[in-house]
PDB file of N, CA and C in Angstrom:
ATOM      1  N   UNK A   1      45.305  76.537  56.276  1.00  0.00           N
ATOM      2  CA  UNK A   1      44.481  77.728  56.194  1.00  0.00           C
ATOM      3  C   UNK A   1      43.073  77.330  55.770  1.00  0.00           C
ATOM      4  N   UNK A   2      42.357  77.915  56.541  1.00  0.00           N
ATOM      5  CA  UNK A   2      40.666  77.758  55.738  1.00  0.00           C
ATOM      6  C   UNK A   2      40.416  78.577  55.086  1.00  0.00           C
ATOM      7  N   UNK A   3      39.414  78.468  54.340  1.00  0.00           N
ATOM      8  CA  UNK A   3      38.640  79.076  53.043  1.00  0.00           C
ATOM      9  C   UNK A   3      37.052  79.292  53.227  1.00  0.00           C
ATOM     10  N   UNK A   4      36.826  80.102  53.341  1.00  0.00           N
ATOM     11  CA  UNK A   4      35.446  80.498  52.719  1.00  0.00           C
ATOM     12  C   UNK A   4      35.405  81.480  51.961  1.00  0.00           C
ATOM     13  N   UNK A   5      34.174  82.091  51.835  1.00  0.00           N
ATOM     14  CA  UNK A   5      33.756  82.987  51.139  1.00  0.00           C
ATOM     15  C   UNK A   5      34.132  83.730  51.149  1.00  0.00           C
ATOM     16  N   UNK A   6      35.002  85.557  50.628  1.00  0.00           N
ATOM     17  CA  UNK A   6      35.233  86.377  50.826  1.00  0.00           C
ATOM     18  C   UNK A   6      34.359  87.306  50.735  1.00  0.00           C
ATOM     19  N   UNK A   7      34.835  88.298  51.210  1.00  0.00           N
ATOM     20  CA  UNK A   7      34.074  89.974  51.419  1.00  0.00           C
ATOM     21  C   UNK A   7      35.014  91.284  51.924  1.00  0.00           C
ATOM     22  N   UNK A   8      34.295  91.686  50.810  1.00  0.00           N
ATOM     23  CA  UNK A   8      35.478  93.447  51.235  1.00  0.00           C
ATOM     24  C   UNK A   8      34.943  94.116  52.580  1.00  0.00           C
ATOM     25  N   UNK A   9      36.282  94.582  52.460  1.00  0.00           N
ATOM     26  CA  UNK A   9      36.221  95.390  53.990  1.00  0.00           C
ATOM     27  C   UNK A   9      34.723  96.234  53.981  1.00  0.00           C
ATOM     28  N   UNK A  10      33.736  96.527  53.195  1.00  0.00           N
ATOM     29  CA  UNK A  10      33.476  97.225  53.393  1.00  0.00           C
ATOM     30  C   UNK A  10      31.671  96.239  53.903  1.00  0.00           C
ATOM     31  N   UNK A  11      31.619  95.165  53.584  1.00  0.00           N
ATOM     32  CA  UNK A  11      30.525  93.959  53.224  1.00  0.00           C
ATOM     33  C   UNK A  11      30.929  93.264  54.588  1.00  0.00           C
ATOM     34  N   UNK A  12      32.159  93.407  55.297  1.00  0.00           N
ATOM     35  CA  UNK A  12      32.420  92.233  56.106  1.00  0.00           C
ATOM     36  C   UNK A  12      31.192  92.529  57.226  1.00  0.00           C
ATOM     37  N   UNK A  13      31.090  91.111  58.207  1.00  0.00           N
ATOM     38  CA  UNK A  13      30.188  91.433  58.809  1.00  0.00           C
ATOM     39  C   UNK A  13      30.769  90.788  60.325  1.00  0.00           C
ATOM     40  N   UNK A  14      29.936  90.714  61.267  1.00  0.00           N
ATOM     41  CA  UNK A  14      30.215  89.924  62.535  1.00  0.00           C
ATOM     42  C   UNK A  14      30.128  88.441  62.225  1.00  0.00           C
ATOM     43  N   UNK A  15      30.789  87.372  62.663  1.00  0.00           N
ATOM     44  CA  UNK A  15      30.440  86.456  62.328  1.00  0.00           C
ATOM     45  C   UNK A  15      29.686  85.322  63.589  1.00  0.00           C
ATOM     46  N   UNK A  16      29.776  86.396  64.810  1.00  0.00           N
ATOM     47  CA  UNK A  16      28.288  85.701  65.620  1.00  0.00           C
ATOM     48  C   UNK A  16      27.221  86.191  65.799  1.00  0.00           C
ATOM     49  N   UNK A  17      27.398  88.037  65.347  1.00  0.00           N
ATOM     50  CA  UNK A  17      25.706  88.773  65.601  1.00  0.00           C
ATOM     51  C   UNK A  17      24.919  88.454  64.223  1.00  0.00           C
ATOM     52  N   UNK A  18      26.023  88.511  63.001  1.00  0.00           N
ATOM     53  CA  UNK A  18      25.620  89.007  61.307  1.00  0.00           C
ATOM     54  C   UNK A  18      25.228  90.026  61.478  1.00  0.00           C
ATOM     55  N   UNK A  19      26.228  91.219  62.078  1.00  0.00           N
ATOM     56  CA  UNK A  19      25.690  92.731  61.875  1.00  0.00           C
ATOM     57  C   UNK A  19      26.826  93.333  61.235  1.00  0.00           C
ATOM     58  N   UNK A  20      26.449  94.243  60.606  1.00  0.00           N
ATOM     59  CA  UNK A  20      27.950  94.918  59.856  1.00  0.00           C
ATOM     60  C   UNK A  20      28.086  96.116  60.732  1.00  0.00           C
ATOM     61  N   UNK A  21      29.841  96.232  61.328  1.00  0.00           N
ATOM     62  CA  UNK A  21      30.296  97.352  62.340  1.00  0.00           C
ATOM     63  C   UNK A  21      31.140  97.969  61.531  1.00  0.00           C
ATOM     64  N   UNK A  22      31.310  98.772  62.143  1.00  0.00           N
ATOM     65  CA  UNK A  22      32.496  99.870  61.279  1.00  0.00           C
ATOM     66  C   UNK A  22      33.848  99.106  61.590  1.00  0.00           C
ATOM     67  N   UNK A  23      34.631  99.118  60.653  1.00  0.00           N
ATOM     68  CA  UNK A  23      35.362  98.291  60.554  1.00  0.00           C
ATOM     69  C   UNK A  23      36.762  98.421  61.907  1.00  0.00           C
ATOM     70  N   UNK A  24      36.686  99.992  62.604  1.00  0.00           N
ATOM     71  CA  UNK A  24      37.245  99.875  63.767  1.00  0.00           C
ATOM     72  C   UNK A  24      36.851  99.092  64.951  1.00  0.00           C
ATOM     73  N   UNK A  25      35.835  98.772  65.010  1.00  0.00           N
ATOM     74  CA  UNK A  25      34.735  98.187  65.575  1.00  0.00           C
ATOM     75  C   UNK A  25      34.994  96.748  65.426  1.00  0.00           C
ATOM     76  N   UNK A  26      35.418  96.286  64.368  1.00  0.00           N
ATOM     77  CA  UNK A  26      35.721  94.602  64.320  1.00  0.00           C
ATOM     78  C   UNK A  26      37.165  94.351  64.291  1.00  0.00           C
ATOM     79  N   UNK A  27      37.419  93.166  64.281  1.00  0.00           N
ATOM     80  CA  UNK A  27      38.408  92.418  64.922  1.00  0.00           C
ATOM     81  C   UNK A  27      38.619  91.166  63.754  1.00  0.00           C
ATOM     82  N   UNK A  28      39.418  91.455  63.093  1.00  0.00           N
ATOM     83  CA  UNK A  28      39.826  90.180  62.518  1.00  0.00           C
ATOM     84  C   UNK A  28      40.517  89.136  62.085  1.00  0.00           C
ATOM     85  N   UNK A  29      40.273  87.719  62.018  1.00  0.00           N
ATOM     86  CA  UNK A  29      41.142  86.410  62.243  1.00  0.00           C
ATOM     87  C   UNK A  29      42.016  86.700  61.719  1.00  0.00           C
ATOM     88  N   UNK A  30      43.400  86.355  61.819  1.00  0.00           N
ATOM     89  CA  UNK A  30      44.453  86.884  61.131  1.00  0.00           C
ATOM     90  C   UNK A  30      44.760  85.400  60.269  1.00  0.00           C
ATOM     91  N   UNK A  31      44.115  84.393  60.641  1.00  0.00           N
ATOM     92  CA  UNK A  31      44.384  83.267  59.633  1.00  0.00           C
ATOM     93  C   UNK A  31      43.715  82.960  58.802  1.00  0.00           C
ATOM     94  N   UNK A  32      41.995  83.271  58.789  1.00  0.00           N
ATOM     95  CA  UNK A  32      41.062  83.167  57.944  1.00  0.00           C
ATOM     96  C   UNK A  32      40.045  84.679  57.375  1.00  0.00           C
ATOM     97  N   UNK A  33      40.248  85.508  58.097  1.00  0.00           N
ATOM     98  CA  UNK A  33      39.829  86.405  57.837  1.00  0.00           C
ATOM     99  C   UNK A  33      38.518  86.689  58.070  1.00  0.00           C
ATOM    100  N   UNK A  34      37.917  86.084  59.208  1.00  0.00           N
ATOM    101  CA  UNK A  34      36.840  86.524  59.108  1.00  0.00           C
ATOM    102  C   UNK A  34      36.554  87.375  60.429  1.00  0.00           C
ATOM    103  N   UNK A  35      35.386  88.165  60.297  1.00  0.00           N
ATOM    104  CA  UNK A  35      35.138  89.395  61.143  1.00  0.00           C
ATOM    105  C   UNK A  35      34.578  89.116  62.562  1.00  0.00           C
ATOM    106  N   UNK A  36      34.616  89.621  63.390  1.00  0.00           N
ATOM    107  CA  UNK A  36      34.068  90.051  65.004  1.00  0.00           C
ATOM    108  C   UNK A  36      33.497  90.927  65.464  1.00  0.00           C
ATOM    109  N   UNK A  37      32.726  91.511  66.145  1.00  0.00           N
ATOM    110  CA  UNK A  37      33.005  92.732  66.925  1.00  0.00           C
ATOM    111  C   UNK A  37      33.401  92.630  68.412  1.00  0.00           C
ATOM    112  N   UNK A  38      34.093  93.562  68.628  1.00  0.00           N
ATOM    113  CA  UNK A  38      34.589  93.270  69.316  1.00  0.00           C
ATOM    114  C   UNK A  38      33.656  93.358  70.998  1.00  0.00           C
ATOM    115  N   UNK A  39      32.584  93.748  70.697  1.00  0.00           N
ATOM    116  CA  UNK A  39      31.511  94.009  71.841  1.00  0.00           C
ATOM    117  C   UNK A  39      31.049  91.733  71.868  1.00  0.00           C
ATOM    118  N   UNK A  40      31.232  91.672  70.885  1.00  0.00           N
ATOM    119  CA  UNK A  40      30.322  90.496  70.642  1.00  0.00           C
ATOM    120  C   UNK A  40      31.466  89.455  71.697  1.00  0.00           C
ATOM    121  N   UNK A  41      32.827  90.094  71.376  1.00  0.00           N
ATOM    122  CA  UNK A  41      34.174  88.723  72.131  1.00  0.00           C
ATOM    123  C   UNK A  41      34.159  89.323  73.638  1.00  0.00           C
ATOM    124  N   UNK A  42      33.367  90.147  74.134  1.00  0.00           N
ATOM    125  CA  UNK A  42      34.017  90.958  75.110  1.00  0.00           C
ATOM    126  C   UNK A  42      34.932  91.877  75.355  1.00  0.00           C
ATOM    127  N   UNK A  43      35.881  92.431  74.177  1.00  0.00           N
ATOM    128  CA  UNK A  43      36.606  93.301  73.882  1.00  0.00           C
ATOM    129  C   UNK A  43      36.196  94.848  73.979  1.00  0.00           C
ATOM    130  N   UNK A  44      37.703  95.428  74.568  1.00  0.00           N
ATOM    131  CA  UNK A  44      36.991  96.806  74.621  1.00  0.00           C
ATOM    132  C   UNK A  44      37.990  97.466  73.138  1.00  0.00           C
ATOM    133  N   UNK A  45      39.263  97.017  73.185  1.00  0.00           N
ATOM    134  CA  UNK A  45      40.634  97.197  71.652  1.00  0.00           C
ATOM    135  C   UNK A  45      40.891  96.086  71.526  1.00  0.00           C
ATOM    136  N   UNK A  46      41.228  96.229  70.044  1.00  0.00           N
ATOM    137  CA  UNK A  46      41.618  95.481  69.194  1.00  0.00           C
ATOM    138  C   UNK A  46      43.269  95.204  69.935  1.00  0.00           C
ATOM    139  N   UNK A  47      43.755  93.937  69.552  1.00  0.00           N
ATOM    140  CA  UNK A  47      44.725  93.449  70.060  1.00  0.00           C
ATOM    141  C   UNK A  47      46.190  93.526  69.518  1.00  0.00           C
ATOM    142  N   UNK A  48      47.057  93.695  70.161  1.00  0.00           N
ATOM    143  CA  UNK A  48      48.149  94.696  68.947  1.00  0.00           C
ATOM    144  C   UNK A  48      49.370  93.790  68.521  1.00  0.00           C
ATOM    145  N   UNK A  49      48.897  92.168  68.930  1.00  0.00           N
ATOM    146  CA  UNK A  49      49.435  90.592  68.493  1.00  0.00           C
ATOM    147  C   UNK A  49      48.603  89.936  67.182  1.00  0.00           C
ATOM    148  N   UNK A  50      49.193  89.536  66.641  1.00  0.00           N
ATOM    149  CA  UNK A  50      48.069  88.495  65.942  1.00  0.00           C
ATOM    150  C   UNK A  50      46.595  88.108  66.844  1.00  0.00           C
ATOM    151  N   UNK A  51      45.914  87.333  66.107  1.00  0.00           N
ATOM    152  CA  UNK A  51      44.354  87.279  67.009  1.00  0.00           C
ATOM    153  C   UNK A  51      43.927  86.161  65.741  1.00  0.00           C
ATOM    154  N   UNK A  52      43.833  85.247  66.533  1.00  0.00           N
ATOM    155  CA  UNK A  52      42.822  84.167  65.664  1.00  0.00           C
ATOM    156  C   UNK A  52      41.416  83.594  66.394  1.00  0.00           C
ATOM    157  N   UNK A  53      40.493  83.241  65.490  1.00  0.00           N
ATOM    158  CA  UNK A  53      39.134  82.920  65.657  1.00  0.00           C
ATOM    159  C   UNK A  53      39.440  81.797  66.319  1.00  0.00           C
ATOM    160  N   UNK A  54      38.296  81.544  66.979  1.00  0.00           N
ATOM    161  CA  UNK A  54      38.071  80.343  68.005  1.00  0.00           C
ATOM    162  C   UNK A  54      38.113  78.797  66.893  1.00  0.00           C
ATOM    163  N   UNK A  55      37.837  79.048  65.695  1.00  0.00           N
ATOM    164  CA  UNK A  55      37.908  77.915  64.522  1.00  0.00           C
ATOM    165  C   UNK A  55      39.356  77.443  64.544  1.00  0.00           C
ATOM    166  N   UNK A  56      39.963  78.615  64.262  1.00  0.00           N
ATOM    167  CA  UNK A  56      41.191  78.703  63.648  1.00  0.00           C
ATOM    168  C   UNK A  56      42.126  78.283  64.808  1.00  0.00           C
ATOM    169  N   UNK A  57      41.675  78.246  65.796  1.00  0.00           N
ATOM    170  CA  UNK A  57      42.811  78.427  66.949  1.00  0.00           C
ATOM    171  C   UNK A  57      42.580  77.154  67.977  1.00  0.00           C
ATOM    172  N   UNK A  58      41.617  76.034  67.468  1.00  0.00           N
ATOM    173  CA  UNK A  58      40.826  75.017  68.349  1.00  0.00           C
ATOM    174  C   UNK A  58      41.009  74.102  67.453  1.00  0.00           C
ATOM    175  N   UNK A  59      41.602  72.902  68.460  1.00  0.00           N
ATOM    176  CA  UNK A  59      41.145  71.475  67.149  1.00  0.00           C
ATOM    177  C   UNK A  59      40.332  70.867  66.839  1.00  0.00           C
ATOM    178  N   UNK A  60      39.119  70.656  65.888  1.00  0.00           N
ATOM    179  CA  UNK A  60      38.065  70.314  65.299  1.00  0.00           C
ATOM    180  C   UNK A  60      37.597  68.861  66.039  1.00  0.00           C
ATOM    181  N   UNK A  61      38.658  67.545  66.522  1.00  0.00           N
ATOM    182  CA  UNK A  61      38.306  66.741  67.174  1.00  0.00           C
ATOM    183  C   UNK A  61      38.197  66.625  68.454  1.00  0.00           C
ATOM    184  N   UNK A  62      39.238  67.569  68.782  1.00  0.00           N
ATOM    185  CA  UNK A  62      39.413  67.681  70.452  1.00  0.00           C
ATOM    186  C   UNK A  62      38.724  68.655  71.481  1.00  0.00           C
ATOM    187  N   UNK A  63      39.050  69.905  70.240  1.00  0.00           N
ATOM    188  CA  UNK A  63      38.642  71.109  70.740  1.00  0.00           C
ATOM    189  C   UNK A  63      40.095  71.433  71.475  1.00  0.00           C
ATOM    190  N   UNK A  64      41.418  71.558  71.911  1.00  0.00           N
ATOM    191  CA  UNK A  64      42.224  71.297  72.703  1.00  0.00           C
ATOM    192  C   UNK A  64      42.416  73.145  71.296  1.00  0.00           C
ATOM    193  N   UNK A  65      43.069  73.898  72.417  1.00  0.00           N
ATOM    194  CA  UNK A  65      43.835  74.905  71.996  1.00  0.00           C
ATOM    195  C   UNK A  65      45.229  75.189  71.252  1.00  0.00           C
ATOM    196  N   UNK A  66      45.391  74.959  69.896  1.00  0.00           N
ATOM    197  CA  UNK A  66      46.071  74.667  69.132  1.00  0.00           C
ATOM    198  C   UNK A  66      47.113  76.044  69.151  1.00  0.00           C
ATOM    199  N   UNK A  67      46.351  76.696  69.268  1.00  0.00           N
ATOM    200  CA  UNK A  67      47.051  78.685  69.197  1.00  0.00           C
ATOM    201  C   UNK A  67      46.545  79.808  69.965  1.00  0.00           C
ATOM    202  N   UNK A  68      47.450  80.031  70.859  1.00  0.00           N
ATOM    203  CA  UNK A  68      47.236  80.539  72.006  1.00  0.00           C
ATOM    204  C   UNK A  68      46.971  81.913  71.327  1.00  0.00           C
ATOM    205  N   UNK A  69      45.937  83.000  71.552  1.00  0.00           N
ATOM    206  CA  UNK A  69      46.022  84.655  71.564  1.00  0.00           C
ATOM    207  C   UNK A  69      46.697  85.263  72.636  1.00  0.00           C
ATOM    208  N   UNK A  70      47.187  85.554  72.428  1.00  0.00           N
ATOM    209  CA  UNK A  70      48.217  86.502  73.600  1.00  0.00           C
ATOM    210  C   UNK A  70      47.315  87.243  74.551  1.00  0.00           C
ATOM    211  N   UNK A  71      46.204  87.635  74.029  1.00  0.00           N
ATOM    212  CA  UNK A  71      45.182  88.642  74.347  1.00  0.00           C
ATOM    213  C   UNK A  71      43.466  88.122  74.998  1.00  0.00           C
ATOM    214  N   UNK A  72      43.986  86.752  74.598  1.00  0.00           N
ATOM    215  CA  UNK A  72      42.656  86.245  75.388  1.00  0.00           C
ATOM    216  C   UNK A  72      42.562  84.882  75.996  1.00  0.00           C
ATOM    217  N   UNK A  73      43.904  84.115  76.193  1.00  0.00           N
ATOM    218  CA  UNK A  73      43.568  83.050  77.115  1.00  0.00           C
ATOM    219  C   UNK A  73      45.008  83.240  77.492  1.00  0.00           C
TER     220      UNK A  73
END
């Protein structure tokens, strides 16, 4: 699991625009927790499987797809 910084639901933000959406509006890592919107992934709903960030779900040396989203590859 990774670690960063936390933030309440209410502080969270996008983590590729840095805009804060209403929280129906974002999408988040289910392994690290961090936020999306979902305009920003191409999403029109939120996904009704687990959903992990491109960090979380990619291997750091390879890049090779470690964890498939049901919902987007």
């Amino acid at each position: 699991m990774r670690f960063g910084y936390w933030l309440c639901p209410d502080c969270k933000m996008c983590s590729l625009c840095h805009k804060n959406s209403a929280e129906q509006k974002m999408l988040f890592c289910d392994l690290c927790g961090r936020g999306f919107d979902l305009d920003c992934l191409g999403l029109t709903d939120v996904p009704e499987n687990d959903w992990y960030c491109y960090d979380c779900s990619h291997c750091n040396m390879c890049d090779k797809a470690i964890i498939k989203n049901n919902n987007r590859e």
